[in-house]
C-alpha atoms as a PDB file:
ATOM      1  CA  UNK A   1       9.049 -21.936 -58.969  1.00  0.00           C
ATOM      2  CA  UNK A   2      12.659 -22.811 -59.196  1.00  0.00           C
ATOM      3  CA  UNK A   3      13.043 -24.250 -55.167  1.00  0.00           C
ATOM      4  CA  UNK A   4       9.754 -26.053 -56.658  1.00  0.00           C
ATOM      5  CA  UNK A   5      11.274 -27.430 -59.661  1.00  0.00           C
ATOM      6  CA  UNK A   6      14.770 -28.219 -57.834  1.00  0.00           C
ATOM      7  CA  UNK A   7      12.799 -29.864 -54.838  1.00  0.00           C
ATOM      8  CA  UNK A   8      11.021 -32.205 -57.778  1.00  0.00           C
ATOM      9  CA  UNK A   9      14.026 -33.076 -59.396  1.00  0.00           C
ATOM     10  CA  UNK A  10      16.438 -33.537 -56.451  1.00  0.00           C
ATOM     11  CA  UNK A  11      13.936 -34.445 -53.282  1.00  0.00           C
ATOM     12  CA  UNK A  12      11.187 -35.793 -55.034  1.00  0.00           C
ATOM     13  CA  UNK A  13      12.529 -37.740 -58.301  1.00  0.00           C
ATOM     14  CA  UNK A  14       9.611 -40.076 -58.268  1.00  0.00           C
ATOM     15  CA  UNK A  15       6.686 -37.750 -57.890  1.00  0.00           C
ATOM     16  CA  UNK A  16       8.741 -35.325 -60.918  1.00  0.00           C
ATOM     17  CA  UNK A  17       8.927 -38.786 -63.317  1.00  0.00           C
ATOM     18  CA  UNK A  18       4.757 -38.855 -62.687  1.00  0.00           C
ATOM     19  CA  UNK A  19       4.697 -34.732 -63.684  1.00  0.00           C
ATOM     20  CA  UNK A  20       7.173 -36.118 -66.644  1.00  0.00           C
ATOM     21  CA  UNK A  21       4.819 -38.836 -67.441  1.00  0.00           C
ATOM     22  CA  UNK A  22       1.662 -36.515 -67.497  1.00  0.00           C
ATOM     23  CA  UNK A  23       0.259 -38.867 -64.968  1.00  0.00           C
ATOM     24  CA  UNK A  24       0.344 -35.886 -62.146  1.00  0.00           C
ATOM     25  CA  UNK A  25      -0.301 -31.906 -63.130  1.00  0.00           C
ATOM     26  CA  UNK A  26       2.833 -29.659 -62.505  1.00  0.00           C
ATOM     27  CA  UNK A  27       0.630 -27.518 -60.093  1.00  0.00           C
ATOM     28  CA  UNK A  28      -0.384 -30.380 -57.661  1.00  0.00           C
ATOM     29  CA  UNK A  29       3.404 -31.783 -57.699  1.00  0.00           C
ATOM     30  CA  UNK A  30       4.605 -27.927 -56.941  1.00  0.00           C
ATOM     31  CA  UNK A  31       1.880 -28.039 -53.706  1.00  0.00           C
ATOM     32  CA  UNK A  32       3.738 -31.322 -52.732  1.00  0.00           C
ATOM     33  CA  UNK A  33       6.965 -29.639 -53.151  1.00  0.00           C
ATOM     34  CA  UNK A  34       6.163 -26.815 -50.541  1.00  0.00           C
ATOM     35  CA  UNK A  35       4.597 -29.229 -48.062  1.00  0.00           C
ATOM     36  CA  UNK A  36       7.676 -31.016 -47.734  1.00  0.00           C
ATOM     37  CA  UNK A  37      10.310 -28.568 -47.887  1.00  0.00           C
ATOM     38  CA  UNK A  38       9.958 -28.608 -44.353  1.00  0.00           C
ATOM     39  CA  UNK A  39      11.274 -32.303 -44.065  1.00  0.00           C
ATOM     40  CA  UNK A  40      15.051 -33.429 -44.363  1.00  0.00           C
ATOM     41  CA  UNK A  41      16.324 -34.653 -47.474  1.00  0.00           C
ATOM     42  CA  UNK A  42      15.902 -38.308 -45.869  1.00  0.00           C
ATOM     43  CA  UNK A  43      12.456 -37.655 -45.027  1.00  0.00           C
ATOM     44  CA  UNK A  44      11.726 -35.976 -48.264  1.00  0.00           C
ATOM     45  CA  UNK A  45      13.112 -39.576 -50.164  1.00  0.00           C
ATOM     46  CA  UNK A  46      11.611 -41.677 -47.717  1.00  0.00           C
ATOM     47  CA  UNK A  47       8.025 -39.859 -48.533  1.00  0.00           C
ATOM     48  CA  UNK A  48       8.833 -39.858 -52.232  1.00  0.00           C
ATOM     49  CA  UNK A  49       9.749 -43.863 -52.021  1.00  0.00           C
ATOM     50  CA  UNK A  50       6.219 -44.709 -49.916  1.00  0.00           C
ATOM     51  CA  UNK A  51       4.271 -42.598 -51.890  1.00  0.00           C
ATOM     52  CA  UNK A  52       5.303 -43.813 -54.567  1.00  0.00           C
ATOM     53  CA  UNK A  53       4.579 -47.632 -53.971  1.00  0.00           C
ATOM     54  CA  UNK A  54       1.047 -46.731 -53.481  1.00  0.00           C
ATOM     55  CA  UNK A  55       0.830 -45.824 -57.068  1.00  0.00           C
ATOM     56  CA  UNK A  56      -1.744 -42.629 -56.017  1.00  0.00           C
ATOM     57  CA  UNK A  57      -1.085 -39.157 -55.567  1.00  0.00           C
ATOM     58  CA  UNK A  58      -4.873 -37.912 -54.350  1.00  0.00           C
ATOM     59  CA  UNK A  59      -4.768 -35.432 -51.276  1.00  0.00           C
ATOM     60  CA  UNK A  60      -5.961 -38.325 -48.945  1.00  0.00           C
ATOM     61  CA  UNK A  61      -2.899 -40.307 -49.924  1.00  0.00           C
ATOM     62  CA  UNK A  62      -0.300 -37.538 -50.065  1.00  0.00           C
ATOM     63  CA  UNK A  63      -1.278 -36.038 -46.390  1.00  0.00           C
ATOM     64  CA  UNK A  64      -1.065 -39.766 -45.000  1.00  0.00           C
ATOM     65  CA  UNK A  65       2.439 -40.293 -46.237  1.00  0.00           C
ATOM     66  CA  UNK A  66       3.175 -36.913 -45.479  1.00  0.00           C
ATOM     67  CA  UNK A  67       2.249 -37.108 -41.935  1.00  0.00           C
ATOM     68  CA  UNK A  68       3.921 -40.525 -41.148  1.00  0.00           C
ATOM     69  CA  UNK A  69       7.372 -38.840 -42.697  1.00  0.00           C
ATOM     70  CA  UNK A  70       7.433 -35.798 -40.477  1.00  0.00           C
ATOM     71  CA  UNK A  71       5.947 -38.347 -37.326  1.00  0.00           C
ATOM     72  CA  UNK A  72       8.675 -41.017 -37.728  1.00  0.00           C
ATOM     73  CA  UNK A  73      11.786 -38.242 -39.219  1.00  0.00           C
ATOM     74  CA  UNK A  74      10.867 -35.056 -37.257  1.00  0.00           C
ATOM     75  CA  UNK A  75       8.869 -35.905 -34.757  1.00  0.00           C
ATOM     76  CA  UNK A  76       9.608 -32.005 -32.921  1.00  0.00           C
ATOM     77  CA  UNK A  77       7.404 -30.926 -35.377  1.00  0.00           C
ATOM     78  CA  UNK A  78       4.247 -32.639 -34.228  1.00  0.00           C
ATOM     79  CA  UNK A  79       1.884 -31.368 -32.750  1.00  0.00           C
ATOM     80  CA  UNK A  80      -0.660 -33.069 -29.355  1.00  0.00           C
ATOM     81  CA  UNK A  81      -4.163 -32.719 -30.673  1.00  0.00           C
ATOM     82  CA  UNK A  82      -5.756 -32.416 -27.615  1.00  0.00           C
ATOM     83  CA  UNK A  83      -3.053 -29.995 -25.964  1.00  0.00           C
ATOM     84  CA  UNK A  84      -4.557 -26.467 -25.254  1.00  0.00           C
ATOM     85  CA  UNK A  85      -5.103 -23.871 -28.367  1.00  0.00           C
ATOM     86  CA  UNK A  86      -3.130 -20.498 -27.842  1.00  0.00           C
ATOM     87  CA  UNK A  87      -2.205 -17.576 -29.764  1.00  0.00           C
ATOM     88  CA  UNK A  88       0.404 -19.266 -31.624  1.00  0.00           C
ATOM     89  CA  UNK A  89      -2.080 -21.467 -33.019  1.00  0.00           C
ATOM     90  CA  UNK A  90      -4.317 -18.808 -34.214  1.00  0.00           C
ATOM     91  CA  UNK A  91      -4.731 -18.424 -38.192  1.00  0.00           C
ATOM     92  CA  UNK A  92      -7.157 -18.820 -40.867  1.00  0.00           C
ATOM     93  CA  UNK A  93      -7.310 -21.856 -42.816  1.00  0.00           C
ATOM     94  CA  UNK A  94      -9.321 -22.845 -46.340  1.00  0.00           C
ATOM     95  CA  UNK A  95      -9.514 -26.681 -46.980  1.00  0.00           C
ATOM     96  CA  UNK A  96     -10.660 -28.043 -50.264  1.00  0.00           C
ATOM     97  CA  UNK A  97     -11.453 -31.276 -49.467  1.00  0.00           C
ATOM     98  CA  UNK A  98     -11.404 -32.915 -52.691  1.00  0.00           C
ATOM     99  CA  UNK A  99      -9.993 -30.449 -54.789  1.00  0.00           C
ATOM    100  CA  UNK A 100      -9.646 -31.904 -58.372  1.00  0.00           C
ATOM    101  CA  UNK A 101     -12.450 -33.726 -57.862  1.00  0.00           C
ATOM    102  CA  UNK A 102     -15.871 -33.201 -58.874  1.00  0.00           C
ATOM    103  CA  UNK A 103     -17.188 -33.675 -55.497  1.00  0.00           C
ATOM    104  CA  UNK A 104     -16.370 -30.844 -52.534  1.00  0.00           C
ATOM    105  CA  UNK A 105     -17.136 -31.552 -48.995  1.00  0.00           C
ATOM    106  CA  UNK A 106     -20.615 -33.009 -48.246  1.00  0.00           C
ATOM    107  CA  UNK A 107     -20.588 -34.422 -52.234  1.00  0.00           C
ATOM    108  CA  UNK A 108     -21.203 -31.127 -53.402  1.00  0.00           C
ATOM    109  CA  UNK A 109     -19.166 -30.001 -56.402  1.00  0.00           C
ATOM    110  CA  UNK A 110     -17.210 -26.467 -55.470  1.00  0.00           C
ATOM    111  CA  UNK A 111     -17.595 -26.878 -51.767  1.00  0.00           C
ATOM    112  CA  UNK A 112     -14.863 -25.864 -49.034  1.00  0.00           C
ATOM    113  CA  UNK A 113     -14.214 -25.879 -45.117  1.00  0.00           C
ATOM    114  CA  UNK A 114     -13.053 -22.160 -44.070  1.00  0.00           C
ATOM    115  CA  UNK A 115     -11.687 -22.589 -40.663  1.00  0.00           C
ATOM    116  CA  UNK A 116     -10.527 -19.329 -38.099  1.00  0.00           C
ATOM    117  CA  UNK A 117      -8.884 -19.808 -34.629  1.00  0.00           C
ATOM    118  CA  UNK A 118      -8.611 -16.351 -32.483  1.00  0.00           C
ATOM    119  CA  UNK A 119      -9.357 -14.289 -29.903  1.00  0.00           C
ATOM    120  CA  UNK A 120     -13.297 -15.514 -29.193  1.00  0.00           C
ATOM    121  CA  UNK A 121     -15.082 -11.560 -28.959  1.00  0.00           C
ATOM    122  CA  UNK A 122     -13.223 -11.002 -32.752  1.00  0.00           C
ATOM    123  CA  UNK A 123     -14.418 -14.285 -34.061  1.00  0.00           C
ATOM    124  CA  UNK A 124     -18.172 -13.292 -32.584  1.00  0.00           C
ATOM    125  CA  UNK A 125     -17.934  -9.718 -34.105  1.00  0.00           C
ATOM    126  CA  UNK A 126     -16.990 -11.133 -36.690  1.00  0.00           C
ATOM    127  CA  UNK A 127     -19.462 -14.160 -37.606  1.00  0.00           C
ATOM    128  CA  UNK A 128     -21.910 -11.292 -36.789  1.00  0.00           C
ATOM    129  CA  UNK A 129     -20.804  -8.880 -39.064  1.00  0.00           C
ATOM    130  CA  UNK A 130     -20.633 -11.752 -41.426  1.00  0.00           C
ATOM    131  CA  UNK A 131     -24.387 -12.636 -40.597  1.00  0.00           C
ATOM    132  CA  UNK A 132     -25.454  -9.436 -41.476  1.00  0.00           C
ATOM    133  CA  UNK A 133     -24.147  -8.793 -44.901  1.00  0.00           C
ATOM    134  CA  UNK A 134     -25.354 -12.032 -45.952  1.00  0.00           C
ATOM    135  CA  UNK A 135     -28.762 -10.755 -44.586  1.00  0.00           C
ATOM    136  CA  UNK A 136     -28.611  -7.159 -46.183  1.00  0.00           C
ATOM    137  CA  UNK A 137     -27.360  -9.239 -49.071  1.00  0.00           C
ATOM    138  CA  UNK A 138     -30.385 -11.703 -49.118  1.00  0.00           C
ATOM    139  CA  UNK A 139     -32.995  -8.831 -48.511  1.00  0.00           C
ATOM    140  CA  UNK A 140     -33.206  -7.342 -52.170  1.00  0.00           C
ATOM    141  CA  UNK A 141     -33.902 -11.120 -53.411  1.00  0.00           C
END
């Protein structure tokens, strides 16, 4: 919470004026925070500066800017869409879409993308095993 808060005040002085002002919540400026710890101080203003002459701070808006400051500041750190998937790309991810919003993914309120990259017989076993407990689940009504 404090790299948060010193990242706000010191890396991100625009975005912490909007937390300040009440116009942004403290936990959505804190998520910004740890997204762009990664980037340089430079990088971190530069975001702060563009993002801030939008005059939004929605996810759509925040992930654009975001994107363009580690593209154009550290560009080492991005990554070719279409190259090859390998074990150091394997994870888990949950996306909420519009989080904050009272539409999810698809327009349906409390709706989120779970995504899984790995080892294909796991990920089988796995959507099976999920398969079935949402059968044995389903069964008693």
């Amino acid at each position: 919470m404090v790299a948060d808060a010193l990242d706000l005040v010191h890396r991100l002085p625009q975005l912490w004026a909007k937390v300040e002002a009440l116009e942004v919540p403290g936990w959505n400026a804190r998520r910004v925070a740890l997204l762009t710890r990664k980037l340089s101080y430079a990088a971190a203003r530069w975001f702060d500066d563009h993002l801030a002459a939008t005059g939004l701070t929605g996810w759509p808006t925040i992930e654009k800017w975001l994107a363009m400051a580690i593209a154009k500041f550290h560009p080492e750190l991005v990554k070719d869409p279409s190259a090859p998937k390998g074990k150091a790309d394997w994870g888990v991810w949950l996306h909420h879409p519009h989080a904050g919003h009272e539409e999810g993914a698809g327009g349906i309120a409390g709706t989120s993308e779970l995504q899984a990259v790995g080892d294909s017989l796991d990920l089988t076993r796995f959507l099976d095993l999920l398969n079935h407990e949402a059968e044995a689940d389903a069964a008693p009504g």
